[in-house]
Protein backbone atom coordinates (compact mmCIF):
# COMPACT_ATOMS: atom_id res chain seq x y z
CA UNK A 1 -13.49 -5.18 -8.73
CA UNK A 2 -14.97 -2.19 -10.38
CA UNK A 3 -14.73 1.50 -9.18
CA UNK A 4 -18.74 1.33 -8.56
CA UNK A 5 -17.23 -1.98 -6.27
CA UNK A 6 -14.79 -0.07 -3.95
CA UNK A 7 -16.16 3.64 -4.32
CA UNK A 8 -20.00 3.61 -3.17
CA UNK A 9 -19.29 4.57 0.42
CA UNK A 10 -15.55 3.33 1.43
CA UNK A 11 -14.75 6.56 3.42
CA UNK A 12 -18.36 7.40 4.86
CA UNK A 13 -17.19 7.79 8.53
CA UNK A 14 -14.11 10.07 7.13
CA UNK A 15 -16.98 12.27 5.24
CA UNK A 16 -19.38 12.46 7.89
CA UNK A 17 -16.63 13.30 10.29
CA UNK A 18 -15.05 16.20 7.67
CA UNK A 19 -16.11 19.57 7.56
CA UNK A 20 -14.18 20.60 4.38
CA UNK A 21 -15.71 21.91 1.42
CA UNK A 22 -13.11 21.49 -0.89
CA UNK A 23 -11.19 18.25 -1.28
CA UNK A 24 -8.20 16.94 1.25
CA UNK A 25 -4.55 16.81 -0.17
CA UNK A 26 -2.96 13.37 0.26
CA UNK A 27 0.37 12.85 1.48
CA UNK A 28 1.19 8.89 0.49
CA UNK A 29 3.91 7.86 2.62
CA UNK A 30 6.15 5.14 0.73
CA UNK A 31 9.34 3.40 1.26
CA UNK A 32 11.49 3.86 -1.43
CA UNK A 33 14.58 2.63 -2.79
CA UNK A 34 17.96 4.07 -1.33
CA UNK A 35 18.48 7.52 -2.05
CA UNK A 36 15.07 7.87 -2.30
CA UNK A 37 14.55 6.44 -5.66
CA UNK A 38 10.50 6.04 -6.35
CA UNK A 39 9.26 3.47 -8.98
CA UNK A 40 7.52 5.16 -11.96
CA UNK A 41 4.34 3.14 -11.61
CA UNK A 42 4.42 5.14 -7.99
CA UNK A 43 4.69 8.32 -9.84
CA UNK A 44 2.41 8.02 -12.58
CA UNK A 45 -0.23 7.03 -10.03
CA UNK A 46 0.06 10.02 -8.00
CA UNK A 47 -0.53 12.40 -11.88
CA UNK A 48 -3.46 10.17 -12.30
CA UNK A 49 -4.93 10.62 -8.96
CA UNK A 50 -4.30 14.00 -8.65
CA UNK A 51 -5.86 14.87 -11.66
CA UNK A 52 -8.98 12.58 -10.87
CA UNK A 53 -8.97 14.64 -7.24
CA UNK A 54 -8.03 18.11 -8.32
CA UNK A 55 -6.34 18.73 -5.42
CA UNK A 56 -2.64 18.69 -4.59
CA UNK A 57 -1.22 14.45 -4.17
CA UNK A 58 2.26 13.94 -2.86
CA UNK A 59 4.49 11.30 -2.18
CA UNK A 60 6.34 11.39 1.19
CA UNK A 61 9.46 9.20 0.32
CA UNK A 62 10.93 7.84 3.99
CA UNK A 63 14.46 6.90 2.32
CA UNK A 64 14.77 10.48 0.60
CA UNK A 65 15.52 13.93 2.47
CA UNK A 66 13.62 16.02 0.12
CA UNK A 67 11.26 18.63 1.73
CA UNK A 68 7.70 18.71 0.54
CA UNK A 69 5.93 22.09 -0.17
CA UNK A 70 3.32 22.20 2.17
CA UNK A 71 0.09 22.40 1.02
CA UNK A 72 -2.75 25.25 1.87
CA UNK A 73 -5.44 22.74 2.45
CA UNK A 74 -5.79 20.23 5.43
CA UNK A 75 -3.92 17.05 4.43
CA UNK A 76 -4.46 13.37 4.84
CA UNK A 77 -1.66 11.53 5.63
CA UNK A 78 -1.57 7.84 4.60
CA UNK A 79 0.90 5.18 4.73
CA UNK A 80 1.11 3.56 1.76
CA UNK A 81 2.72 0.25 3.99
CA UNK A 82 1.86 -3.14 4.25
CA UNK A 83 2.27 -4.32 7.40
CA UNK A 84 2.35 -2.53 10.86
CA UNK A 85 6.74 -2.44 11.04
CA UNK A 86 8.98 0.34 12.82
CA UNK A 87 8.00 2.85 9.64
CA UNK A 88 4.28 2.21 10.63
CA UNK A 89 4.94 2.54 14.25
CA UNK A 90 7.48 5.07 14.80
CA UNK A 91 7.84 7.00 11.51
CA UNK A 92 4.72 8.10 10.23
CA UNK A 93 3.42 9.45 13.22
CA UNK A 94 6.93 11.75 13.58
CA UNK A 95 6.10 12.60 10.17
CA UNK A 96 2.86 13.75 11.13
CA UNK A 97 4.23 15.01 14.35
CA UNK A 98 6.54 17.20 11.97
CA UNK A 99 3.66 18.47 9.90
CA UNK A 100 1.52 19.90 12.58
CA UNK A 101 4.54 21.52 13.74
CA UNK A 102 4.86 23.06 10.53
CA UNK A 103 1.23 24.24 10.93
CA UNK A 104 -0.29 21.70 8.99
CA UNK A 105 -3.92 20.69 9.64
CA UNK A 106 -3.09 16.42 9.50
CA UNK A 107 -5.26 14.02 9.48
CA UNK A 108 -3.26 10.34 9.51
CA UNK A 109 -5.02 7.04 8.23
CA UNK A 110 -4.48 3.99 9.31
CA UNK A 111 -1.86 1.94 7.35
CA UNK A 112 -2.61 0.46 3.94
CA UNK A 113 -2.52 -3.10 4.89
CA UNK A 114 -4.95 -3.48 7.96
CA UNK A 115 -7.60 -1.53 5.27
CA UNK A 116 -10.10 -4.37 4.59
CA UNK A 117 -11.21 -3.37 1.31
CA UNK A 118 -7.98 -3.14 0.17
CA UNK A 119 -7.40 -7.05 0.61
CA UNK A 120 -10.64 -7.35 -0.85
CA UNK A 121 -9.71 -5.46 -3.61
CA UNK A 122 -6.58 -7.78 -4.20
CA UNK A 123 -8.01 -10.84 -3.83
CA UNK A 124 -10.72 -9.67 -6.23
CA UNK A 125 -8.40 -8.94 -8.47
CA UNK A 126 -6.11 -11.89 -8.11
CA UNK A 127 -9.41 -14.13 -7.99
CA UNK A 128 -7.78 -15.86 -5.02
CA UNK A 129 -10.77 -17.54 -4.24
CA UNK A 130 -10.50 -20.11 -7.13
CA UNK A 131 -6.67 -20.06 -7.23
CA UNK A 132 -5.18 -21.60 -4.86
CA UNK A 133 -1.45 -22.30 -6.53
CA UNK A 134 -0.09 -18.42 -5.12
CA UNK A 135 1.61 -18.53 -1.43
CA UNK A 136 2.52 -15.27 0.07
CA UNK A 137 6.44 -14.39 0.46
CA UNK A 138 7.25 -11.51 2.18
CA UNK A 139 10.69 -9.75 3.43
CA UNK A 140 11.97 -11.85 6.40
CA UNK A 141 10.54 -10.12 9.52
CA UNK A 142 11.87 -10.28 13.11
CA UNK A 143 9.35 -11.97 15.34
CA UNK A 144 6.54 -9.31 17.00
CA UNK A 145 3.60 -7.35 15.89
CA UNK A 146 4.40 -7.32 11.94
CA UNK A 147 5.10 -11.03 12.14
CA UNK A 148 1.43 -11.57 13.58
CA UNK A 149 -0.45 -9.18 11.24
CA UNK A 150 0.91 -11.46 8.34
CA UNK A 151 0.17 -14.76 10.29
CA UNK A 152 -3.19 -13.11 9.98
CA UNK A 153 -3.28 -11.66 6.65
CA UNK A 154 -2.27 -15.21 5.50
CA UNK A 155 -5.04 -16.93 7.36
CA UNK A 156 -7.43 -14.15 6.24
CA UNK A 157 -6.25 -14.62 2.25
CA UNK A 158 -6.12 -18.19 2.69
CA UNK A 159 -2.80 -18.71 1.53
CA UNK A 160 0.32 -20.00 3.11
CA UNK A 161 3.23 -17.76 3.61
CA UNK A 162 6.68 -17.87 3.55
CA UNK A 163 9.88 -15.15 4.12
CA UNK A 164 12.01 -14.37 0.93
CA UNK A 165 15.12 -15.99 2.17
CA UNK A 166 13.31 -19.62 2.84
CA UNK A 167 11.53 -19.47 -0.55
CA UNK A 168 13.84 -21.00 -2.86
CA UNK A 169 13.60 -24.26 -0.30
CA UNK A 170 10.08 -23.91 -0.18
CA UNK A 171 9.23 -23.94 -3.81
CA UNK A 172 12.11 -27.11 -4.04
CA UNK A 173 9.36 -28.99 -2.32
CA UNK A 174 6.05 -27.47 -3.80
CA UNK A 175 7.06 -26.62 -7.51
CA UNK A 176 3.42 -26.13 -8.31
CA UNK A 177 3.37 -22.99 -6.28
CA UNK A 178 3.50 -19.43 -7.38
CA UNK A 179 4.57 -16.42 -5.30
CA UNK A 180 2.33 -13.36 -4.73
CA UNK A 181 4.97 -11.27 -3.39
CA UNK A 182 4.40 -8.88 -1.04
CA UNK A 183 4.74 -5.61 -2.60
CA UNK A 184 3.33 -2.58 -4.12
CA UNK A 185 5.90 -1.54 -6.47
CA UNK A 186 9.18 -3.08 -7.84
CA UNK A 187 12.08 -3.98 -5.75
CA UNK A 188 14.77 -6.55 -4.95
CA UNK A 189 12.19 -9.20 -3.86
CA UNK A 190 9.96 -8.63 -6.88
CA UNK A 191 12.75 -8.81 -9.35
CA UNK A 192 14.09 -12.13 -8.20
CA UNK A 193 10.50 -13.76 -8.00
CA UNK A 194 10.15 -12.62 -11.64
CA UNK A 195 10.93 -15.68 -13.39
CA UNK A 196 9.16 -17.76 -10.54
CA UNK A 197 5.89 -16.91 -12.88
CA UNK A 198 4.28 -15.04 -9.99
CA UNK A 199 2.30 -12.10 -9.47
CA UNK A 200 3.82 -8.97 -10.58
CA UNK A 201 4.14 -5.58 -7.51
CA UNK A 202 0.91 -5.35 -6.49
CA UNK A 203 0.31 -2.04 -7.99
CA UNK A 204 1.57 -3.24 -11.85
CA UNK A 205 -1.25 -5.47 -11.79
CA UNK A 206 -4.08 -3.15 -13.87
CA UNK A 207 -7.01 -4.15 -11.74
CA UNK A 208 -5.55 -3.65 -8.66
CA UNK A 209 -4.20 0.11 -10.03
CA UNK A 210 -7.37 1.03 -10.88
CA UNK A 211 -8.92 -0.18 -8.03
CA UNK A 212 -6.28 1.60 -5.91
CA UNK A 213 -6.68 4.82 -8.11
CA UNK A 214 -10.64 4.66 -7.43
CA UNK A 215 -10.54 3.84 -3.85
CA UNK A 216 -8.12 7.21 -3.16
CA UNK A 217 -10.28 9.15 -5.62
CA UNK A 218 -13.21 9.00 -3.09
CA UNK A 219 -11.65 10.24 -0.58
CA UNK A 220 -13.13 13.42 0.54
């Protein structure tokens, strides 16, 4: 999927709705690793978008206690999360709770992972329509509304899914199978997977980055 693919008119609703002349910041709202350690593909994605944008990009790490500067311009929040968990539910809107408090003029997106065009954009890139060897694993989930948006997103993908903990039985019976984990950058799922020859984080795969890159670049 090409930039032209994903960038004609993916936020036309957001423009026609905006009345700002000069371009949003983004606040990208990511998990982290303890102590509020980022990944440096997460990094060096927010340099290249910002300088694509112009405009001030930020990452909004929930495991660190750092305190953004807070931007002059109005600022889209958006959850760089793949399922609709607690952090969806309860965090990010007390984040942008917090920011409006602060003055702020916050407008929040809707979670990466119910974005369409973003699953498009992956299976594009993955060409999952032809390959049908990958299975989804995930982090084990407690039954509710994040395990039904990935019964969904599996059904949707057409792949079957399974939780980290049950994969090493799983691929005992289906060998043939590779895991798409999950994932936007490394952690400790994605590092044990790695010698399952799987898919790599989601955003180490270059098509998907760029894809990614474009898709936040046209934002207004």
């Amino acid at each position: 999927m090409t930039s032209a693919d994903v960038g004609i008119h993916p936020w036309r609703l957001l423009r026609n709705a905006s009345s700002v002349d000069t371009p949003f910041a983004l606040r990208l709202v990511v998990h982290g690793r303890s102590g509020g350690v980022v990944p440096t593909g997460l990094t060096t994605l927010v340099e290249e978008l910002q300088a694509r944008r112009q405009a001030s990009v930020q990452l909004e790490v929930l495991t660190s206690e750092v305190t953004l500067e807070q931007p002059t311009q109005p600022l889209l929040l958006i959850p760089l999360l793949l399922w609709p968990g607690t952090h969806v539910r309860e965090d990010v809107p007390m984040i942008r709770q917090r920011l409006r408090a602060e003055g702020a003029d916050v407008t929040m997106l809707p979670f990466l992972g119910s974005w369409s065009v973003w699953w498009d954009l992956v299976a594009s890139a993955l060409d999952l329509r032809s390959d049908r060897s990958m299975v989804l694993v995930h982090h084990p989930l407690r039954a509710g509304v994040a395990d039904c948006f990935l019964r969904t997103l599996s059904q949707r993908l057409g792949l079957p899914m399974v939780p980290f903990d049950a994969w090493a039985a799983y691929q005992s019976r289906e060998p043939h199978r590779r895991p798409l984990p999950l994932a936007l950058a490394p952690n400790r799922m994605t590092e044990a997977l790695r010698d399952a020859e799987g898919v790599p984080p989601l955003l180490d795969h270059p098509l998907i980055r760029q894809g990614f890159i474009d898709l936040l670049a046209a934002l207004p």
